[in-house]
Protein backbone atom coordinates (compact mmCIF):
# COMPACT_ATOMS: atom_id res chain seq x y z
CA UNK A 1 0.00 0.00 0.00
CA UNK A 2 0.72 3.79 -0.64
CA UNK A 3 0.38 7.06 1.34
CA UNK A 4 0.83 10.28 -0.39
CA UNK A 5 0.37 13.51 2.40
CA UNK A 6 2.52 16.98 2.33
CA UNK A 7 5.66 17.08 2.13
CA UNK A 8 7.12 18.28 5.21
CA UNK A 9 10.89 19.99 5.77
CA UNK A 10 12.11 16.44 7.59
CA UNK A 11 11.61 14.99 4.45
CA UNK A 12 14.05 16.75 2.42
CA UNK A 13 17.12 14.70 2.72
CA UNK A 14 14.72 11.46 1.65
CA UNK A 15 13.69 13.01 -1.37
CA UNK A 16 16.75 14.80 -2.28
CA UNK A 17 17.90 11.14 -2.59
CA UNK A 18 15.16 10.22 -5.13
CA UNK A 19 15.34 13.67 -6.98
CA UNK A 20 19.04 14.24 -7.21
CA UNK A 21 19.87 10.77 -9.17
CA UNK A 22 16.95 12.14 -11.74
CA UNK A 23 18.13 15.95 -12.35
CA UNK A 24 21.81 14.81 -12.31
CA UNK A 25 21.32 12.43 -14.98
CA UNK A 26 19.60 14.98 -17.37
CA UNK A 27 17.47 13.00 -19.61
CA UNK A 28 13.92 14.32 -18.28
CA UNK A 29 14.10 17.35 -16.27
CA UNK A 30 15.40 21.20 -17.65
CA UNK A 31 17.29 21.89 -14.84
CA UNK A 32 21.16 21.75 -15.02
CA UNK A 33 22.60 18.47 -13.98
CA UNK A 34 25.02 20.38 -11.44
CA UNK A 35 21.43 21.69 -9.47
CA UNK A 36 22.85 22.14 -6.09
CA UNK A 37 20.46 20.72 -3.28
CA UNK A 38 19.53 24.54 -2.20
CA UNK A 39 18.68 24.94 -5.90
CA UNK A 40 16.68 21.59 -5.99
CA UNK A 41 14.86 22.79 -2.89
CA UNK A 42 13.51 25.34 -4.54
CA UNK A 43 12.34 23.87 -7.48
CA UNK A 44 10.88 21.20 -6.02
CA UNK A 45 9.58 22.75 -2.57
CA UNK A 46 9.69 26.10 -2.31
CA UNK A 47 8.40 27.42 -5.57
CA UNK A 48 5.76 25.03 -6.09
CA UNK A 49 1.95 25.86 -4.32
CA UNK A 50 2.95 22.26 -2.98
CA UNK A 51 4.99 18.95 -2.83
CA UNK A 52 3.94 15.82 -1.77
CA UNK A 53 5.51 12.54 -0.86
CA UNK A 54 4.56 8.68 -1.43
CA UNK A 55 5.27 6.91 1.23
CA UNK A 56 5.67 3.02 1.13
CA UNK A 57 3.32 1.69 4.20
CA UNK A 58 5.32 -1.08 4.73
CA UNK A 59 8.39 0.47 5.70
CA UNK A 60 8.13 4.05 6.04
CA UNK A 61 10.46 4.31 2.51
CA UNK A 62 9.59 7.79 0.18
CA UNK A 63 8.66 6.28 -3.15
CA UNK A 64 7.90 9.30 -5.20
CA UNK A 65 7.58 12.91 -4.67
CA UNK A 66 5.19 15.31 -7.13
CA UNK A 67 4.88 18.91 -6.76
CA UNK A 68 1.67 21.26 -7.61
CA UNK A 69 1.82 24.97 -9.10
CA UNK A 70 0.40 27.67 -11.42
CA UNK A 71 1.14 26.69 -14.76
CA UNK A 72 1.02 30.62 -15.46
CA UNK A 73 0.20 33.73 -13.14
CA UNK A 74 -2.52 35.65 -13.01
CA UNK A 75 -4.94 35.27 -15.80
CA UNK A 76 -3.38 31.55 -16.40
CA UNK A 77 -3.41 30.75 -13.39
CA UNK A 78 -6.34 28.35 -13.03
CA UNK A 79 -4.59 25.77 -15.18
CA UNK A 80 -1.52 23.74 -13.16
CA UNK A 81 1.69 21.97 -13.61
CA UNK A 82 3.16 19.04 -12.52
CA UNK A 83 6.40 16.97 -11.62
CA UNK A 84 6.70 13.67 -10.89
CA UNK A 85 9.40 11.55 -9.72
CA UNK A 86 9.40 7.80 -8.88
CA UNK A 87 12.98 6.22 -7.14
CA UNK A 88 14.88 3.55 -9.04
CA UNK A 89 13.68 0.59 -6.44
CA UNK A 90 9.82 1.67 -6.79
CA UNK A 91 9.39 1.83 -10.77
CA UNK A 92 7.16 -0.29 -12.44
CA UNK A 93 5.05 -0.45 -9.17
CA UNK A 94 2.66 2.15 -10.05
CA UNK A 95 3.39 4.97 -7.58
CA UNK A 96 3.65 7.64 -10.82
CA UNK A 97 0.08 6.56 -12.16
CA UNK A 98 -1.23 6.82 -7.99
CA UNK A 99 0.97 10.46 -7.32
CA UNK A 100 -0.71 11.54 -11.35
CA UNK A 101 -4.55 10.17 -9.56
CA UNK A 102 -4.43 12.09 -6.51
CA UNK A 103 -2.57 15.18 -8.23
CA UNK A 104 -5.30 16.01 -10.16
CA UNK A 105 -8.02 15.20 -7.45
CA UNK A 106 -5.64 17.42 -5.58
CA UNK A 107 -5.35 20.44 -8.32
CA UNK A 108 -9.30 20.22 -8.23
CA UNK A 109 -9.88 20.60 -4.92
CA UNK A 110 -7.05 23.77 -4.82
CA UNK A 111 -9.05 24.62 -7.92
CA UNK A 112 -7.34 24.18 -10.74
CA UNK A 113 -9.36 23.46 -14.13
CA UNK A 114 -6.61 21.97 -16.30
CA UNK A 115 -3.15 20.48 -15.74
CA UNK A 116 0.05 20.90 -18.39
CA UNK A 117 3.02 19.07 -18.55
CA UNK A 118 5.25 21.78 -20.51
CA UNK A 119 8.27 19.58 -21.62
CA UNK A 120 7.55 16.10 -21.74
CA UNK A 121 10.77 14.61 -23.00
CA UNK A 122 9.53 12.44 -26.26
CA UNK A 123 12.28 10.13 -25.72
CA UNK A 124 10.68 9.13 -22.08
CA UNK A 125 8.40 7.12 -23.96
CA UNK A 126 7.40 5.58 -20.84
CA UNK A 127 6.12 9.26 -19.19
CA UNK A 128 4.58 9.44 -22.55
CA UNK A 129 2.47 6.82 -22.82
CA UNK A 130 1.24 7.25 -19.10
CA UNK A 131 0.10 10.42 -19.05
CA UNK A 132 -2.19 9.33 -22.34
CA UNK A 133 -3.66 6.57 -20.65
CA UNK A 134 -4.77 8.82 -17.73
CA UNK A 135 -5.97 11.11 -19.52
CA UNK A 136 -3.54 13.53 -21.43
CA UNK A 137 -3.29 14.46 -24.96
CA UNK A 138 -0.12 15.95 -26.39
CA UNK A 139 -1.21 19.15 -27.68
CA UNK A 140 1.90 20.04 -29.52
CA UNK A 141 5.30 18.79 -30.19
CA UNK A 142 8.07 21.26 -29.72
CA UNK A 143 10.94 20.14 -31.83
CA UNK A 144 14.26 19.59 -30.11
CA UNK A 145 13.76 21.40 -27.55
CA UNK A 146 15.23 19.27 -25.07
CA UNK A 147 19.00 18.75 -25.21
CA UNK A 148 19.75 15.25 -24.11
CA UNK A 149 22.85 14.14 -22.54
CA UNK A 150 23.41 11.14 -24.86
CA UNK A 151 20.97 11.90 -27.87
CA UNK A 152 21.52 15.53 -28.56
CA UNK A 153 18.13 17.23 -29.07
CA UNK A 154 15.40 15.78 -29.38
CA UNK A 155 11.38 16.62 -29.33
CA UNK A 156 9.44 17.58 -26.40
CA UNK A 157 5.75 17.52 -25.89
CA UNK A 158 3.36 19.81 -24.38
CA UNK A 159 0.31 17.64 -22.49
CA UNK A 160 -2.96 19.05 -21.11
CA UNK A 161 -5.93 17.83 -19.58
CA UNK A 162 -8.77 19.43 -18.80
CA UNK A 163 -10.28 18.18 -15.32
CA UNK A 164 -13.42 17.87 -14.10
CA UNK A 165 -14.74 20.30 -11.60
């Protein structure tokens, strides 16, 4: 079983240790692979409206993290973005498709109308095909606009979703 709640500050060296593997390596996230961990914190914590945390019920173990913000300001501002992160040892178990379930039940109840992934990496063809079958439609490809580590640049999607209020 899962629990996703709040993030809270006692938290942050647990999910520094699932986020920092991901933004080091480069492949799926903007942000420069030499983010320090105050710069991470930011991103991930402070910016965002909020962060939550999955939490493995078994033994206490931080599975994934997500975070919840304004896509835009002001007159955008009723649509919301997204990031989602899942740790090496709990892929393929689901936690992304539960943290992308109560995200938008969350962005509805904060009241949100739509959520938009801006850069969905086209080469994380897994991401990809999630997000579809809950829901998302790519809404336009942005060519290379992503510069990979390995495969130079490549395509990035935008994804939306309207949700239902």
């Amino acid at each position: 079983m899962l629990t996703i709640r709040l993030f809270e500050e006692a938290d942050w060296n647990a999910t520094w240790r699932i986020v920092e593997p991901v933004f080091r390596a480069g492949d799926t996230y903007p942000y420069s692979p030499d983010i320090t961990r105050d710069e991470a914190f930011d991103v991930w914590v402070a910016i965002p409206q909020a962060t939550y945390i999955a939490i493995d019920d078994e033994n206490g173990a931080i599975l994934g993290t997500y975070y919840i913000k304004p896509n835009q300001p002001a007159q955008g501002s009723h649509v919301c973005n997204c990031g989602y992160i899942v740790s090496d040892a709990a892929r393929g178990r689901g936690v992304a498709s539960q943290m992308c379930e109560h995200s938008q039940q969350e962005a509805v109840r904060r009241g949100f109308r739509a959520m938009q992934y801006n850069l969905v990496v086209a080469t994380n063809e897994g991401a990809v095909r999630l997000w579809q079958k809950l829901g998302f439609q790519i809404v336009g490809t942005l060519s290379e606009a992503f510069k990979h580590p390995i495969l130079g640049y490549v395509d990035a999607h935008v994804m939306y979703k309207k949700l239902t209020i």
